[in-house]
PDB file of N, CA and C in Angstrom:
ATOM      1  N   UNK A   1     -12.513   4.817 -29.025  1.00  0.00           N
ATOM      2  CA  UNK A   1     -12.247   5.985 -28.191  1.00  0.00           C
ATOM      3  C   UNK A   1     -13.308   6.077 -27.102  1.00  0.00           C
ATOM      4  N   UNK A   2     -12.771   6.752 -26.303  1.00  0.00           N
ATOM      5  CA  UNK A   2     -13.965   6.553 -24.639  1.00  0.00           C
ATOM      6  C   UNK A   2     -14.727   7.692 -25.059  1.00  0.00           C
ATOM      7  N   UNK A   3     -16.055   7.366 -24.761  1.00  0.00           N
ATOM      8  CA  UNK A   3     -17.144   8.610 -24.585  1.00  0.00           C
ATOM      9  C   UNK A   3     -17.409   9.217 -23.591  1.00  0.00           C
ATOM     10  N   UNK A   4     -16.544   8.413 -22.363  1.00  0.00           N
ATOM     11  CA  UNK A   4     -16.788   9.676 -21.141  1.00  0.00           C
ATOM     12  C   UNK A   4     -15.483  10.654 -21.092  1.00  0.00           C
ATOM     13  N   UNK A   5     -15.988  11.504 -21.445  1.00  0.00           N
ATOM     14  CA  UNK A   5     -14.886  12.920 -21.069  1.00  0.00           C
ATOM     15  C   UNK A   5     -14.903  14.319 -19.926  1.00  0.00           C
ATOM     16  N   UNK A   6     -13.643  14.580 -19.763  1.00  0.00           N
ATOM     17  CA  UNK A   6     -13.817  15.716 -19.042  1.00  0.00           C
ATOM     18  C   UNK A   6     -13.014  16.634 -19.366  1.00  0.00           C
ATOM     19  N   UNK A   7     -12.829  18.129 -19.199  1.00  0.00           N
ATOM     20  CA  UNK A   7     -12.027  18.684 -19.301  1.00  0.00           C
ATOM     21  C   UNK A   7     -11.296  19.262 -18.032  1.00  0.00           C
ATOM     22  N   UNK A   8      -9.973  19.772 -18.384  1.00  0.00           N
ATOM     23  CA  UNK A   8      -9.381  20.167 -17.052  1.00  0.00           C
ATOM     24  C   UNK A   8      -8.841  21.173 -17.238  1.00  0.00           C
ATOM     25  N   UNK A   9      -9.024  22.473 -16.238  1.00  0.00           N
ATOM     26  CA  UNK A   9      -8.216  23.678 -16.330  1.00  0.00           C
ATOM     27  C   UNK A   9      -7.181  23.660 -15.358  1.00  0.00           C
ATOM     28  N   UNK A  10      -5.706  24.579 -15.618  1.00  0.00           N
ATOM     29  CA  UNK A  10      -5.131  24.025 -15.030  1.00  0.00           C
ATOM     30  C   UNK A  10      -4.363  25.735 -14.650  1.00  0.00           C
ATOM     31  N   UNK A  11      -4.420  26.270 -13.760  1.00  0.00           N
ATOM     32  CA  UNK A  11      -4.142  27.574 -13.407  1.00  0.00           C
ATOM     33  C   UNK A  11      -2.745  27.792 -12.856  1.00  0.00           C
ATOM     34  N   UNK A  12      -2.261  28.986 -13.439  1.00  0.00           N
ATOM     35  CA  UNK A  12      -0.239  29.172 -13.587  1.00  0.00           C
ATOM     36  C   UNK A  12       0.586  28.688 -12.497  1.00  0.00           C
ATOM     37  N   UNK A  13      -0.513  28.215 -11.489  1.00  0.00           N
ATOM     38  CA  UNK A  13       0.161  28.161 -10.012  1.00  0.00           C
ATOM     39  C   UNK A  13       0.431  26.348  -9.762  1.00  0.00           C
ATOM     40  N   UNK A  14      -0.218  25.625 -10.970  1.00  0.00           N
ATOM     41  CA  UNK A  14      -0.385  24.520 -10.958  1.00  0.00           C
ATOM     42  C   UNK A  14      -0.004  24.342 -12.904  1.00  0.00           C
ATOM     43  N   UNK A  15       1.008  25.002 -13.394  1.00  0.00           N
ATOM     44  CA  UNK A  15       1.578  25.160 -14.412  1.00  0.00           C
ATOM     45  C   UNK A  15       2.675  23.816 -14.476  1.00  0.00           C
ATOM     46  N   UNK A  16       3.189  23.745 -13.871  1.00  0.00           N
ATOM     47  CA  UNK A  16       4.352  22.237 -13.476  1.00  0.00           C
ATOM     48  C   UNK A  16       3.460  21.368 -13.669  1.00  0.00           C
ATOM     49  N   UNK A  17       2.516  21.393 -13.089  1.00  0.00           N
ATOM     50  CA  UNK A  17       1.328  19.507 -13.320  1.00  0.00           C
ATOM     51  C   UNK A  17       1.242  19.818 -14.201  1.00  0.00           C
ATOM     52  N   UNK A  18       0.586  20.140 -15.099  1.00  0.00           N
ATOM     53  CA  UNK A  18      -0.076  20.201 -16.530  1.00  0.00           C
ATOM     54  C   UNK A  18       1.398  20.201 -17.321  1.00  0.00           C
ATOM     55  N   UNK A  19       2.276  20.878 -17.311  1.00  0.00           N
ATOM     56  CA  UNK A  19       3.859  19.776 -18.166  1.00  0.00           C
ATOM     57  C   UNK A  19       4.093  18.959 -17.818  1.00  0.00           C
ATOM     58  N   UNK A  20       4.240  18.111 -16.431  1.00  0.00           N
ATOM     59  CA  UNK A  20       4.207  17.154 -16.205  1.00  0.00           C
ATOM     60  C   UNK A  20       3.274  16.225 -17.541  1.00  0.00           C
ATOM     61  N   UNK A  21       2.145  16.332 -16.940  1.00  0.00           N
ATOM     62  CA  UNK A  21       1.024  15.396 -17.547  1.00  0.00           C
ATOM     63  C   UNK A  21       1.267  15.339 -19.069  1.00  0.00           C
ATOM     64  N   UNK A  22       1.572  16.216 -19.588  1.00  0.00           N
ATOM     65  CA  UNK A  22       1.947  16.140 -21.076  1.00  0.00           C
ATOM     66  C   UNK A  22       3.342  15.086 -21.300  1.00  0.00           C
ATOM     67  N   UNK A  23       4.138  14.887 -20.420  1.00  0.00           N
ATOM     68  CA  UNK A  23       4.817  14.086 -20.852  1.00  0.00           C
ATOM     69  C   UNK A  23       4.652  12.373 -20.603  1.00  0.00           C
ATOM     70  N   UNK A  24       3.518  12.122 -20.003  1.00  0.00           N
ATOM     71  CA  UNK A  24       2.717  11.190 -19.871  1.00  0.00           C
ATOM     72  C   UNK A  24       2.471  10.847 -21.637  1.00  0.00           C
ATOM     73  N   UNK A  25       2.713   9.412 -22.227  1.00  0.00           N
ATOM     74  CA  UNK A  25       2.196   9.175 -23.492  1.00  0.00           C
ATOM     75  C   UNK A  25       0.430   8.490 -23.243  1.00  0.00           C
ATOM     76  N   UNK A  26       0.010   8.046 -22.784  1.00  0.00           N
ATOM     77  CA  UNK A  26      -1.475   8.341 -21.848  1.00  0.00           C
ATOM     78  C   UNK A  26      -2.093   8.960 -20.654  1.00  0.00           C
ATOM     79  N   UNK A  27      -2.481   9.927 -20.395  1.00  0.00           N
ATOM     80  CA  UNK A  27      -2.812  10.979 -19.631  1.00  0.00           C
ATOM     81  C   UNK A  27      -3.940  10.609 -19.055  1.00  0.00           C
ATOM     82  N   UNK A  28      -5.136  10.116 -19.993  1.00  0.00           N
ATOM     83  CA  UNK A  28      -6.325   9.349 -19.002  1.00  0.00           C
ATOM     84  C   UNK A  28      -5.876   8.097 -18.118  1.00  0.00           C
ATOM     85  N   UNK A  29      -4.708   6.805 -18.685  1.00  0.00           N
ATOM     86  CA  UNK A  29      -4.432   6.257 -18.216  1.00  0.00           C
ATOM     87  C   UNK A  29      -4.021   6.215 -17.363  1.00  0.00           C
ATOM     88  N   UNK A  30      -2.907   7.340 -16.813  1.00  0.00           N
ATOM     89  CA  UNK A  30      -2.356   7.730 -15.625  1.00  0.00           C
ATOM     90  C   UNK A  30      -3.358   8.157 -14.113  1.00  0.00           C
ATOM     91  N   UNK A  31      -3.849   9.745 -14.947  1.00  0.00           N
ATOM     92  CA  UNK A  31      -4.617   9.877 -14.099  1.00  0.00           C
ATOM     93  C   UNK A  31      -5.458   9.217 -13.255  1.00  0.00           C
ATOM     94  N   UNK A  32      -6.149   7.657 -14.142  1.00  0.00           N
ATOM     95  CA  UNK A  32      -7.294   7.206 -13.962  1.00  0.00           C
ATOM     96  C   UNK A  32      -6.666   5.910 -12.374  1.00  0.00           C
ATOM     97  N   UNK A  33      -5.259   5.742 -13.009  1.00  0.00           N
ATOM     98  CA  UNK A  33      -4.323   5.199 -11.839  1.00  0.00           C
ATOM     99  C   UNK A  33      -4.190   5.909 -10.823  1.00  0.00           C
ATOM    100  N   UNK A  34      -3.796   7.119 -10.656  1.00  0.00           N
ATOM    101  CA  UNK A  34      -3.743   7.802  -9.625  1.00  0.00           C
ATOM    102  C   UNK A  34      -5.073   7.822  -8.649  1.00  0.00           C
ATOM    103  N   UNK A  35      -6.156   8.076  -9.789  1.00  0.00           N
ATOM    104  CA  UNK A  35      -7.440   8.363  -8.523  1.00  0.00           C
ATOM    105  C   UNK A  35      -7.789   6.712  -8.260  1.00  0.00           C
ATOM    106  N   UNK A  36      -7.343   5.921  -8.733  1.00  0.00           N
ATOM    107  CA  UNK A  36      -7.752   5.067  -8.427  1.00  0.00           C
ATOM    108  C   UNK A  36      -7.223   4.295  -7.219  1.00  0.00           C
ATOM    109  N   UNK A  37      -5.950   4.990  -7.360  1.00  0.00           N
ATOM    110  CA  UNK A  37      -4.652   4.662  -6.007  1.00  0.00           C
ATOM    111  C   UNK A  37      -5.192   5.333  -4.937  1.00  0.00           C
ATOM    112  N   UNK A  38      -5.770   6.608  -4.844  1.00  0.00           N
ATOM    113  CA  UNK A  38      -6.566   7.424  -3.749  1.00  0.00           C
ATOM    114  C   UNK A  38      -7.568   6.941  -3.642  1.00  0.00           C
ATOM    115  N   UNK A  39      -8.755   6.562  -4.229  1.00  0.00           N
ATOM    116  CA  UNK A  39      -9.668   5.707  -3.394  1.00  0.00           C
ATOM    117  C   UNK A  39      -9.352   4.581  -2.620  1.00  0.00           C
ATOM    118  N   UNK A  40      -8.856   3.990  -3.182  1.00  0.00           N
ATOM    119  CA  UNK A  40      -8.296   2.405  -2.114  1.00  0.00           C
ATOM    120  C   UNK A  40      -7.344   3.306  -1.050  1.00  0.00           C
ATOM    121  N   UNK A  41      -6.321   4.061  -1.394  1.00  0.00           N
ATOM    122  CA  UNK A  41      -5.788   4.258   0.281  1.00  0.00           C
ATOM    123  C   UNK A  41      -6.815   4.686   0.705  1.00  0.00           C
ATOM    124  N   UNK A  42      -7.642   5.938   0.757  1.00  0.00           N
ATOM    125  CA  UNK A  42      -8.740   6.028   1.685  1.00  0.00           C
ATOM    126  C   UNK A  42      -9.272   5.150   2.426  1.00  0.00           C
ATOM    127  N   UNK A  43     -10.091   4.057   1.494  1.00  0.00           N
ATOM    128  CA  UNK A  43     -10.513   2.547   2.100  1.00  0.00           C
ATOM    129  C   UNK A  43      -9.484   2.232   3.223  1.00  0.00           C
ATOM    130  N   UNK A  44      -8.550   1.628   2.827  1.00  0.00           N
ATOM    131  CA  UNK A  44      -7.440   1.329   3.409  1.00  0.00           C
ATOM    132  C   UNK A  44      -6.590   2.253   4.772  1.00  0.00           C
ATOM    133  N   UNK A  45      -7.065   3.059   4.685  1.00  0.00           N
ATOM    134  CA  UNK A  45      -6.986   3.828   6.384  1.00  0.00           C
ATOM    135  C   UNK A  45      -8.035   3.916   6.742  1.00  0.00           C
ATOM    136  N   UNK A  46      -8.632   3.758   6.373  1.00  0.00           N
ATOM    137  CA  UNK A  46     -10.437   3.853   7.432  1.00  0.00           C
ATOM    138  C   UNK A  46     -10.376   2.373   7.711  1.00  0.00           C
ATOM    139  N   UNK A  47      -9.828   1.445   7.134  1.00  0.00           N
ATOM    140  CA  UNK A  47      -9.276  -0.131   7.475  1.00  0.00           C
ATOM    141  C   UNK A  47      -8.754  -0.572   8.548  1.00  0.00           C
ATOM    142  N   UNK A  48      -7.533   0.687   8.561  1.00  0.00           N
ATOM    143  CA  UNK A  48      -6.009   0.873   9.355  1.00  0.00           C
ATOM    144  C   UNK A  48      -6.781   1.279  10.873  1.00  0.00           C
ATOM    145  N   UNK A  49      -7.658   2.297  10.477  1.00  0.00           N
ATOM    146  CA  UNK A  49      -8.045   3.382  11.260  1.00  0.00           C
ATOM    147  C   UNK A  49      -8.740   2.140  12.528  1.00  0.00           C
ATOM    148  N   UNK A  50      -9.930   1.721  11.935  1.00  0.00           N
ATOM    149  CA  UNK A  50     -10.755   0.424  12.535  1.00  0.00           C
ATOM    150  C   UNK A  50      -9.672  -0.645  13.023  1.00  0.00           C
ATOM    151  N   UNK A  51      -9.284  -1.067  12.941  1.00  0.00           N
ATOM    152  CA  UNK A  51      -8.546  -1.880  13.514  1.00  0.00           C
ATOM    153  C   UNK A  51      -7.531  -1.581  14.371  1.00  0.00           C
ATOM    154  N   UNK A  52      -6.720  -0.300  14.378  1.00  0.00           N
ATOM    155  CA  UNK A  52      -6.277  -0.092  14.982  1.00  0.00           C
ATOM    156  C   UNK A  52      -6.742   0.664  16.697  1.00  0.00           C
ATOM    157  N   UNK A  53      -7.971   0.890  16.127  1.00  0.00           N
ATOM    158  CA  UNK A  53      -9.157   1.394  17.663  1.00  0.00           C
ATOM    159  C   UNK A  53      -9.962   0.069  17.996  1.00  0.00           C
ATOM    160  N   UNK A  54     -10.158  -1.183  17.430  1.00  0.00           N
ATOM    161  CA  UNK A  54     -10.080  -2.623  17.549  1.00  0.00           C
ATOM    162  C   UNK A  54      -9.024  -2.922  18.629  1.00  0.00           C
ATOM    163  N   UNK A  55      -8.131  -2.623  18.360  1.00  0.00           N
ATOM    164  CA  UNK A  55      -6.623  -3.562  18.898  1.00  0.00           C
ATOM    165  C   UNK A  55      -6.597  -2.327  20.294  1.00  0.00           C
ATOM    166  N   UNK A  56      -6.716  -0.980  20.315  1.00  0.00           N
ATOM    167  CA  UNK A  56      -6.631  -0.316  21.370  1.00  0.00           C
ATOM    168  C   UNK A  56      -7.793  -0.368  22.758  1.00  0.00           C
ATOM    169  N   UNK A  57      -8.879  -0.865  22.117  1.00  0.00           N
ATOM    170  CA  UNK A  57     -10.177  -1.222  23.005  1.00  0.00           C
ATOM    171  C   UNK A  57      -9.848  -2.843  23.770  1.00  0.00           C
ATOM    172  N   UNK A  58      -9.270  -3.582  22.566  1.00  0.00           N
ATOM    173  CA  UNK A  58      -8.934  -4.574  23.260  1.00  0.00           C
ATOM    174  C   UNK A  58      -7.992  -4.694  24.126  1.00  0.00           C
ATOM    175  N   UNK A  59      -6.795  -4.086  24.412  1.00  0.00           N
ATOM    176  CA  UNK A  59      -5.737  -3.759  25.211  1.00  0.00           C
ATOM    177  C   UNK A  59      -6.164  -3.301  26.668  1.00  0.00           C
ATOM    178  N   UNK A  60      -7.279  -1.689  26.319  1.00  0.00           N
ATOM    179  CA  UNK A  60      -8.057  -1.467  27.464  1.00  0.00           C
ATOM    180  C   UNK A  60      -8.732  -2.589  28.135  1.00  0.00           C
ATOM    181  N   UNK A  61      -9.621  -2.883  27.339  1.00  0.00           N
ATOM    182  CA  UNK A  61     -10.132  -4.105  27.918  1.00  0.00           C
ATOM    183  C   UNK A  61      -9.338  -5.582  28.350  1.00  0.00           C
ATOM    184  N   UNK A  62      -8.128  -5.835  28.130  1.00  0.00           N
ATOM    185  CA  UNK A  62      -7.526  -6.480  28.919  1.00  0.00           C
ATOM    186  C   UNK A  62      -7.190  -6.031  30.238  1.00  0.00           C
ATOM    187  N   UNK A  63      -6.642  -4.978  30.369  1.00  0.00           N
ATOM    188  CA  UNK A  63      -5.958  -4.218  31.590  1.00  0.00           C
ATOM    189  C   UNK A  63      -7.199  -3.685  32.177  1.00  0.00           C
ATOM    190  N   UNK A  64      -8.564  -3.485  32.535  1.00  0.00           N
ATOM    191  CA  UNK A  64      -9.456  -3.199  32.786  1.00  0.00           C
ATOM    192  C   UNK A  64      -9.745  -1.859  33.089  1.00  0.00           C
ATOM    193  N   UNK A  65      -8.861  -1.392  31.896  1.00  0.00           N
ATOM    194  CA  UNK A  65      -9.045   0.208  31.924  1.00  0.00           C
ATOM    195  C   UNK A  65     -10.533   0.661  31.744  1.00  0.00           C
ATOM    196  N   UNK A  66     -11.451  -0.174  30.801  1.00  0.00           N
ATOM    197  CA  UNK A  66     -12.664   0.269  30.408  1.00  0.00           C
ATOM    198  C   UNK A  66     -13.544  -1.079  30.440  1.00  0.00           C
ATOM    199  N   UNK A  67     -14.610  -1.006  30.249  1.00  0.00           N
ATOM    200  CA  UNK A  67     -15.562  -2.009  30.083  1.00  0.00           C
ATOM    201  C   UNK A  67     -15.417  -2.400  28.906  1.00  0.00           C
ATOM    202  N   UNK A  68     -16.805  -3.226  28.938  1.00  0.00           N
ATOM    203  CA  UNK A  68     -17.309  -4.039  27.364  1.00  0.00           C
ATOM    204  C   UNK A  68     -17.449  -2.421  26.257  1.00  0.00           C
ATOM    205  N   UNK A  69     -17.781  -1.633  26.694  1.00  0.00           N
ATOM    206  CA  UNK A  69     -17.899  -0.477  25.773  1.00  0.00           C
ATOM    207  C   UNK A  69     -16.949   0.511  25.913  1.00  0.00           C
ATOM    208  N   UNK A  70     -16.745   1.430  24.878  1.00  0.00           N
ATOM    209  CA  UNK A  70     -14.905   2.273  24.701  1.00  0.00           C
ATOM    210  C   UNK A  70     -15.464   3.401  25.885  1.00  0.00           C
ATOM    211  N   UNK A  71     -17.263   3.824  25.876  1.00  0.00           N
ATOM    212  CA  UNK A  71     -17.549   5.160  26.296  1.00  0.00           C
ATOM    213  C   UNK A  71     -17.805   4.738  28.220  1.00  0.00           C
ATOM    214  N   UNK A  72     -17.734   3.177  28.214  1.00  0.00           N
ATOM    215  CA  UNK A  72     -17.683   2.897  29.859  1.00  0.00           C
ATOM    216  C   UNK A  72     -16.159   2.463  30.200  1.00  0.00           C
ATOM    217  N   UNK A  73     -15.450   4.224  30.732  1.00  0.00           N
ATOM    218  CA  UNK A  73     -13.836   4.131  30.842  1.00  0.00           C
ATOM    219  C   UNK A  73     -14.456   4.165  32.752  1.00  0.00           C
ATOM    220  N   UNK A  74     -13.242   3.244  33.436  1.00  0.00           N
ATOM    221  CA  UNK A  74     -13.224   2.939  34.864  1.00  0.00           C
ATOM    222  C   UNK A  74     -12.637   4.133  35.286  1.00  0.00           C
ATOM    223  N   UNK A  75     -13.407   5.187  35.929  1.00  0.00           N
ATOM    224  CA  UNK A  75     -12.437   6.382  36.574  1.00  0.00           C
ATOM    225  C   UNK A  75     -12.375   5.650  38.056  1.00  0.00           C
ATOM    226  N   UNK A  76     -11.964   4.604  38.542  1.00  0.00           N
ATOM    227  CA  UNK A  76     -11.252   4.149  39.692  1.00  0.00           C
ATOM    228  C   UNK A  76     -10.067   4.845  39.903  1.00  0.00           C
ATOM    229  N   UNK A  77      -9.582   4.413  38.689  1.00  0.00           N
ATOM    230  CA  UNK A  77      -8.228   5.122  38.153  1.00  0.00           C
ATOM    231  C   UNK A  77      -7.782   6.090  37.300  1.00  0.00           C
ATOM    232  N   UNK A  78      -7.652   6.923  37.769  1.00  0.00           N
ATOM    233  CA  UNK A  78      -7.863   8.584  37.022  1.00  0.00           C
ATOM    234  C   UNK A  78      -6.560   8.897  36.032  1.00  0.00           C
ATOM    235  N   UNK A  79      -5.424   8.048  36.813  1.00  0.00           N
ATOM    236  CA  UNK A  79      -4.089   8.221  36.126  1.00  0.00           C
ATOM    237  C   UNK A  79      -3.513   7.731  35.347  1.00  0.00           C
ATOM    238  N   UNK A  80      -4.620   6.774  35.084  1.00  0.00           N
ATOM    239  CA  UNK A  80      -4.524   5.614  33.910  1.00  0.00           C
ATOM    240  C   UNK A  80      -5.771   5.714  32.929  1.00  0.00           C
ATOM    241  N   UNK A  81      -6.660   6.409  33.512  1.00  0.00           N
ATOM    242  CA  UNK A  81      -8.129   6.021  32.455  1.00  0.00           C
ATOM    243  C   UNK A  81      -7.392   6.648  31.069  1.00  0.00           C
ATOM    244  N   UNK A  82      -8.068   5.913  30.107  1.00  0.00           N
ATOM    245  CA  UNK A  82      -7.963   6.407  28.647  1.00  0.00           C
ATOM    246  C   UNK A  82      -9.051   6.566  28.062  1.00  0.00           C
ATOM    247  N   UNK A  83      -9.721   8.298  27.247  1.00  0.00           N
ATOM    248  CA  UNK A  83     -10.519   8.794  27.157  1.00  0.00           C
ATOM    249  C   UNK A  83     -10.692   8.374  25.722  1.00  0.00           C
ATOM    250  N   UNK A  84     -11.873   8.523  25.258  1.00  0.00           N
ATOM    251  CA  UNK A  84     -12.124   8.250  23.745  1.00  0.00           C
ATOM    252  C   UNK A  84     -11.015   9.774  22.770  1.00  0.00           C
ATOM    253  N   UNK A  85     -11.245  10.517  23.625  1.00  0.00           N
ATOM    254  CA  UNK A  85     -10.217  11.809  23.000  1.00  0.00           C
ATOM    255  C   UNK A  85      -8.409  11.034  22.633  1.00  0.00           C
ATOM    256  N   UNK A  86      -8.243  10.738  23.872  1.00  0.00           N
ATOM    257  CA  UNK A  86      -6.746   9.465  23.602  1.00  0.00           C
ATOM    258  C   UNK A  86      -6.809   8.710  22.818  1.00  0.00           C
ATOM    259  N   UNK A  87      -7.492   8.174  22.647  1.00  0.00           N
ATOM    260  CA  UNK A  87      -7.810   6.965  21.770  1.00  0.00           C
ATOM    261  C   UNK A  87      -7.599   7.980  20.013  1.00  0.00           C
ATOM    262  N   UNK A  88      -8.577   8.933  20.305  1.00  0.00           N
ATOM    263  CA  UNK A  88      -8.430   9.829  18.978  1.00  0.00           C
ATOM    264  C   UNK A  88      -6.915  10.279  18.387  1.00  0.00           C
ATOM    265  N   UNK A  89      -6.155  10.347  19.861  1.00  0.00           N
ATOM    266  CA  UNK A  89      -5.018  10.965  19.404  1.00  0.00           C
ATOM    267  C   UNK A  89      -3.987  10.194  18.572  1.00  0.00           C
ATOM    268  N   UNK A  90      -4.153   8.977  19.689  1.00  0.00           N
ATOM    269  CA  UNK A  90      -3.521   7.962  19.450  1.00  0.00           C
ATOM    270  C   UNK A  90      -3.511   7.186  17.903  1.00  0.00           C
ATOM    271  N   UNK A  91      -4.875   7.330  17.630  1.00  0.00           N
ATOM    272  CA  UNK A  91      -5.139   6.746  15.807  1.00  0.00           C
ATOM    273  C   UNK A  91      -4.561   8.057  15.072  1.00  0.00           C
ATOM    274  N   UNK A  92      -4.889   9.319  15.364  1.00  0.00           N
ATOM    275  CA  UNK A  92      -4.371  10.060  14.628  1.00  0.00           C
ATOM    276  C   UNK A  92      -2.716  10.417  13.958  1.00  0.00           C
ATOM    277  N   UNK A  93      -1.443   9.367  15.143  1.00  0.00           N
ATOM    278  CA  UNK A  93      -0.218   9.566  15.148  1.00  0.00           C
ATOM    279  C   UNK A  93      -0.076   8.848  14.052  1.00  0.00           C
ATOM    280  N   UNK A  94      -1.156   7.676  13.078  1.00  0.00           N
ATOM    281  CA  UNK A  94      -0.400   6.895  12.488  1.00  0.00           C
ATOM    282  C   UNK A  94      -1.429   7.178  11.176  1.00  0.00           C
TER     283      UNK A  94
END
């Protein structure tokens, strides 16, 4: 039997999870899957996240929207520059 334990309260408003979980025939096992499924996605969009502001710097930087750096944007062109705020928005849609 495991010696690390915890207990869990589980309040009327969150009454459905806790029947749920009882019909689980391992309950640590599950759980321990679940949080374990939420750490790696986390990882895994901060992954998504990086690479996908990777692939958007490089794009700028093909089209010479910006320099070697994201924070040196070319205001030559005002109607095209893309701001680190865009860039924010832009990772945020996905």
């Amino acid at each position: 039997m495991a010696k690390n334990k915890i207990s869990i309260s589980f309040s009327e408003k969150h009454l459905h999870i806790y029947n749920y979980l009882k019909t689980k025939d391992n309950i640590s096992s599950y759980l321990c899957t679940l949080v374990e499924d939420d750490i790696n996605n986390g990882q895994d969009r901060l992954d998504l996240d990086n690479k996908i502001r990777k692939i958007i710097n490089d794009v700028l930087k093909d089209k010479q929207i910006i320099g070697s750096s994201p924070s040196s944007i070319d205001t030559t062109n005002k109607d095209s520059a893309i701001t680190d705020e865009d860039i924010d928005t832009i990772l945020n849609l996905f």
